[in-house]
N, C-alpha and C. Protein backbone atom coordinates (compact mmCIF):
# COMPACT_ATOMS: atom_id res chain seq x y z
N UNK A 1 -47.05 11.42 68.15
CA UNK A 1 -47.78 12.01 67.04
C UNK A 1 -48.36 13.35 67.49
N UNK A 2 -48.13 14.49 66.36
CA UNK A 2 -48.53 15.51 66.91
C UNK A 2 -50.45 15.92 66.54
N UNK A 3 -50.80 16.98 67.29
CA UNK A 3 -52.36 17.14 66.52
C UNK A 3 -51.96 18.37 65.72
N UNK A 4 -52.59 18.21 64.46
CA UNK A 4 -52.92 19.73 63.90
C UNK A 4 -54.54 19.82 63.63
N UNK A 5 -54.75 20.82 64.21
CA UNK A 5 -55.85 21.77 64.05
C UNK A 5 -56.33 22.62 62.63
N UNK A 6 -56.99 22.41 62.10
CA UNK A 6 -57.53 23.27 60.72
C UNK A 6 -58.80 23.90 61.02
N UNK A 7 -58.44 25.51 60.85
CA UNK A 7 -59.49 25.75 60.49
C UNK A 7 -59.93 26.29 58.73
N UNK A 8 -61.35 26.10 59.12
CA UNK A 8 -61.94 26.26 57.10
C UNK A 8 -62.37 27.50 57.23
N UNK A 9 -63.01 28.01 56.60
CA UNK A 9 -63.23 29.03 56.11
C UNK A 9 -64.95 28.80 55.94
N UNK A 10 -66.17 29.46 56.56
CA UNK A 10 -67.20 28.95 56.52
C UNK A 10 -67.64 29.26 54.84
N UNK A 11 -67.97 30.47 54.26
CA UNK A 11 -68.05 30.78 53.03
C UNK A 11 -67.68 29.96 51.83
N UNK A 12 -67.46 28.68 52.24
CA UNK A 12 -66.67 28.08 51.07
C UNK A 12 -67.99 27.71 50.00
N UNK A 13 -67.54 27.42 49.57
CA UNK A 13 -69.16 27.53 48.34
C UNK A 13 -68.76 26.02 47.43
N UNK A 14 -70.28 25.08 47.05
CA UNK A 14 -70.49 24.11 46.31
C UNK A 14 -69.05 23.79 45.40
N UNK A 15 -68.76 24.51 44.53
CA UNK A 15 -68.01 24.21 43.44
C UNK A 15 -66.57 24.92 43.71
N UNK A 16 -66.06 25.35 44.90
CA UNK A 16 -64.14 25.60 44.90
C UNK A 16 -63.77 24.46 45.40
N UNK A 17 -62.60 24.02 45.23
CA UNK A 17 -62.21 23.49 45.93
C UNK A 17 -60.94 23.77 46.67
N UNK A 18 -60.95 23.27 47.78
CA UNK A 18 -59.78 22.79 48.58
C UNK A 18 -58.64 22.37 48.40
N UNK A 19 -57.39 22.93 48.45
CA UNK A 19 -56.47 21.64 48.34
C UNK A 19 -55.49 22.00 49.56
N UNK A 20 -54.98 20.35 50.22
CA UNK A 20 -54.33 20.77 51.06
C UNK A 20 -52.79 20.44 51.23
N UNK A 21 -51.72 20.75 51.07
CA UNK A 21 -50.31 20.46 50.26
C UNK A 21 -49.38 20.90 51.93
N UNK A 22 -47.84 20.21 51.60
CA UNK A 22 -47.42 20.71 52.74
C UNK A 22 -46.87 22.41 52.48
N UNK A 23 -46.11 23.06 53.56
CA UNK A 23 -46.08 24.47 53.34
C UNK A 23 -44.54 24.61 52.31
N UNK A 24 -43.41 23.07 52.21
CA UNK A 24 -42.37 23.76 51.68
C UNK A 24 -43.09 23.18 50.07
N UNK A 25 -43.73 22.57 50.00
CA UNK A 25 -44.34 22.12 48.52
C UNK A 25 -44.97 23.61 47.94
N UNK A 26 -46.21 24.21 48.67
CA UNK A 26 -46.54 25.15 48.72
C UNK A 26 -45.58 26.38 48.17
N UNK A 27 -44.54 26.78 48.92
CA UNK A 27 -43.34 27.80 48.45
C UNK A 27 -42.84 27.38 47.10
N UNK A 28 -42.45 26.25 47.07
CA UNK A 28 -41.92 25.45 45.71
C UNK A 28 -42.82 25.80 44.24
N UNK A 29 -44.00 25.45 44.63
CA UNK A 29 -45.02 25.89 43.17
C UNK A 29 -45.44 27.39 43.45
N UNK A 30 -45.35 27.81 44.63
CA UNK A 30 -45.56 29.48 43.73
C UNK A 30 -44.04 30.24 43.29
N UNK A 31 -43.17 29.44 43.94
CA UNK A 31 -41.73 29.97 43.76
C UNK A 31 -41.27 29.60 41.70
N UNK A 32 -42.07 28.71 41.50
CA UNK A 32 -42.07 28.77 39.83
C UNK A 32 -43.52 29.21 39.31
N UNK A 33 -44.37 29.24 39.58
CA UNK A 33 -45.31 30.20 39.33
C UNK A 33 -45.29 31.23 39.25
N UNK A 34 -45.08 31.76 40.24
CA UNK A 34 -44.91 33.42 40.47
C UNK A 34 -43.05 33.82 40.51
N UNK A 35 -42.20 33.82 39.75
CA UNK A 35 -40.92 33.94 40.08
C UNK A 35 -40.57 35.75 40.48
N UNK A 36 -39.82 35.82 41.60
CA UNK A 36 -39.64 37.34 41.63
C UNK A 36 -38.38 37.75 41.08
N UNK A 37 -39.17 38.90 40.87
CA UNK A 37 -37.78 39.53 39.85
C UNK A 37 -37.24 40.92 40.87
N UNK A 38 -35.91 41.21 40.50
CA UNK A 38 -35.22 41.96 41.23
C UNK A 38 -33.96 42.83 40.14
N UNK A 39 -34.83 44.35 39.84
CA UNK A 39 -34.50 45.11 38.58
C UNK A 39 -32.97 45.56 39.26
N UNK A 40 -32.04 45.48 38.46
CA UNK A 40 -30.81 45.73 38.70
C UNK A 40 -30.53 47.77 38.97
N UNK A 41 -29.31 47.95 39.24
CA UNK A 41 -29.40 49.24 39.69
C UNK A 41 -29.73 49.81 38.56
N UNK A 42 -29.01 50.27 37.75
CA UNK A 42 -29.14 51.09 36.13
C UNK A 42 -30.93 50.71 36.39
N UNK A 43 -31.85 49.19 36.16
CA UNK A 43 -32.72 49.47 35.78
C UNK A 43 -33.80 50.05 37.04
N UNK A 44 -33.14 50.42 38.31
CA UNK A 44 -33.84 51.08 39.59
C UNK A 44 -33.28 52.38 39.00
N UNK A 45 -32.75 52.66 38.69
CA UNK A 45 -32.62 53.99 38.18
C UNK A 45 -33.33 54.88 37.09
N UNK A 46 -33.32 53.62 36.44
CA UNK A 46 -34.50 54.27 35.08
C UNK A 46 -35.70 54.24 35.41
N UNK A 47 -35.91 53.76 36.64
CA UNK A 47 -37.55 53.41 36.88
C UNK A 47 -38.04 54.90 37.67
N UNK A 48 -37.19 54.91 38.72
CA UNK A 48 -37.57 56.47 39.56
C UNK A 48 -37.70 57.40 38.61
N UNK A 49 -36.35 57.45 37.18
CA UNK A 49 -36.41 58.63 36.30
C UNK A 49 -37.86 58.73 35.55
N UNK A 50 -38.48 57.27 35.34
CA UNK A 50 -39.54 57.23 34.62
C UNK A 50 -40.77 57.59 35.18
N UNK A 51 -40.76 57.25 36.78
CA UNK A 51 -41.57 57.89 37.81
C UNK A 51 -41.65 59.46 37.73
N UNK A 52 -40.40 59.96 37.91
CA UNK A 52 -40.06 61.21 38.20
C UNK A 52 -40.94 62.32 36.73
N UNK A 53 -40.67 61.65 35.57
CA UNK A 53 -41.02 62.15 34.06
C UNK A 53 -42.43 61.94 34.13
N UNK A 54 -43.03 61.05 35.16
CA UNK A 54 -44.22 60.73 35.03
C UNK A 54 -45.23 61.67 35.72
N UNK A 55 -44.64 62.35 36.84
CA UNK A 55 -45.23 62.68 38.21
C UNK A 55 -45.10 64.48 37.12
N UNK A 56 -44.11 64.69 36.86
CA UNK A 56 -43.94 66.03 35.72
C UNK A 56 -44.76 66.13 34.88
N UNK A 57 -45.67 65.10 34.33
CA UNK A 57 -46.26 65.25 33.06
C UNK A 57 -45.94 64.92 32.06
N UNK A 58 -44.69 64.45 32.06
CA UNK A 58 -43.81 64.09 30.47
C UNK A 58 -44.26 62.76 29.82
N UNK A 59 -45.18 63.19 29.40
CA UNK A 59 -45.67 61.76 29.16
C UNK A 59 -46.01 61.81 27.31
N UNK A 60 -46.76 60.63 26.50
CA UNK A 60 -47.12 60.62 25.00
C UNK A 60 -47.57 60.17 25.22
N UNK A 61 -48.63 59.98 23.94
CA UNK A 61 -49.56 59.44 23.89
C UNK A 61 -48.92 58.17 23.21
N UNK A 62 -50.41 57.19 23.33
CA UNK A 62 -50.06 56.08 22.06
C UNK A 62 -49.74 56.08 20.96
N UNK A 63 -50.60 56.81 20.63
CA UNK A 63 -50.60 57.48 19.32
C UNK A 63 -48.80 58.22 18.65
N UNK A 64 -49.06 58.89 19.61
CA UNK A 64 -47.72 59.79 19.00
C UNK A 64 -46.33 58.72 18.87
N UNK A 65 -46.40 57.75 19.90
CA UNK A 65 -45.38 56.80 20.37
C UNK A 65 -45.48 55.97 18.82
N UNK A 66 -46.46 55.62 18.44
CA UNK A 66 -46.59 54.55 17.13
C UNK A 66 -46.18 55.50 16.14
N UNK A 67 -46.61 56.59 15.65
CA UNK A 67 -45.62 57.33 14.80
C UNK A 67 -44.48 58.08 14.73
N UNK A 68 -44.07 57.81 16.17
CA UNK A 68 -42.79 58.55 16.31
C UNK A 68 -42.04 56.52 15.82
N UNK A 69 -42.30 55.94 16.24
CA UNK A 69 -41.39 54.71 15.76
C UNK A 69 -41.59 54.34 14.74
N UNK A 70 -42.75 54.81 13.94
CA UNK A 70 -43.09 53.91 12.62
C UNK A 70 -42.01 55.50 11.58
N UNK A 71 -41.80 56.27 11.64
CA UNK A 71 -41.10 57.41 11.03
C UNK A 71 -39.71 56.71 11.61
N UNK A 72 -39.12 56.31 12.37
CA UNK A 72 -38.32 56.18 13.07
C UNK A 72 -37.79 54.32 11.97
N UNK A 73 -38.58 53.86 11.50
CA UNK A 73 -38.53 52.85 10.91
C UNK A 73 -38.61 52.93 9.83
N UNK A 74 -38.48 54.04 9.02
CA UNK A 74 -38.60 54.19 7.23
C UNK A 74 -36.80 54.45 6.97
C-alpha cells in the first residue's frame, strides 16, 4: 500500500467545500464542462483579419451595426 500525502490549503474558510475525486475522473468532468474548441483554418484566418481590422481602427459601433442590419432586413 502506497502513502499519499495531502496538502490543504490553510485559508480555507467555514462554508467551501472540499471535494476530493481521482485525477482521470477530474479530466473527465472538466473535459465536458469546459469542452475545447479548435477554430479551423478559414476560421484562424478570419480571426487575425479581425484582429488586424481591429488593431487599424476599423471598427462600428453598436449602434451603427443594428441599423446597418435592420435596413439590411426591409
Amino acid at each position: 500500500m502506497t502513502t499519499v500525502t495531502l496538502t490543504m490549503p490553510k485559508p480555507l474558510r467555514a462554508n467551501d467545500d472540499l471535494v476530493v475525486i481521482p485525477r482521470k475522473e477530474y479530466e473527465s468532468l472538466k473535459a465536458r464542462a469546459v469542452p475545447e474548441y479548435t477554430p479551423t483554418a478559414a476560421e484562424r484566418r478570419a480571426i487575425a483579419r479581425a484582429r488586424k481590422n481591429f488593431a487599424a481602427g476599423k471598427t462600428i459601433s453598436l449602434a451603427q451595426l443594428k441599423d446597418d442590419l435592420a435596413r439590411r432586413g426591409r
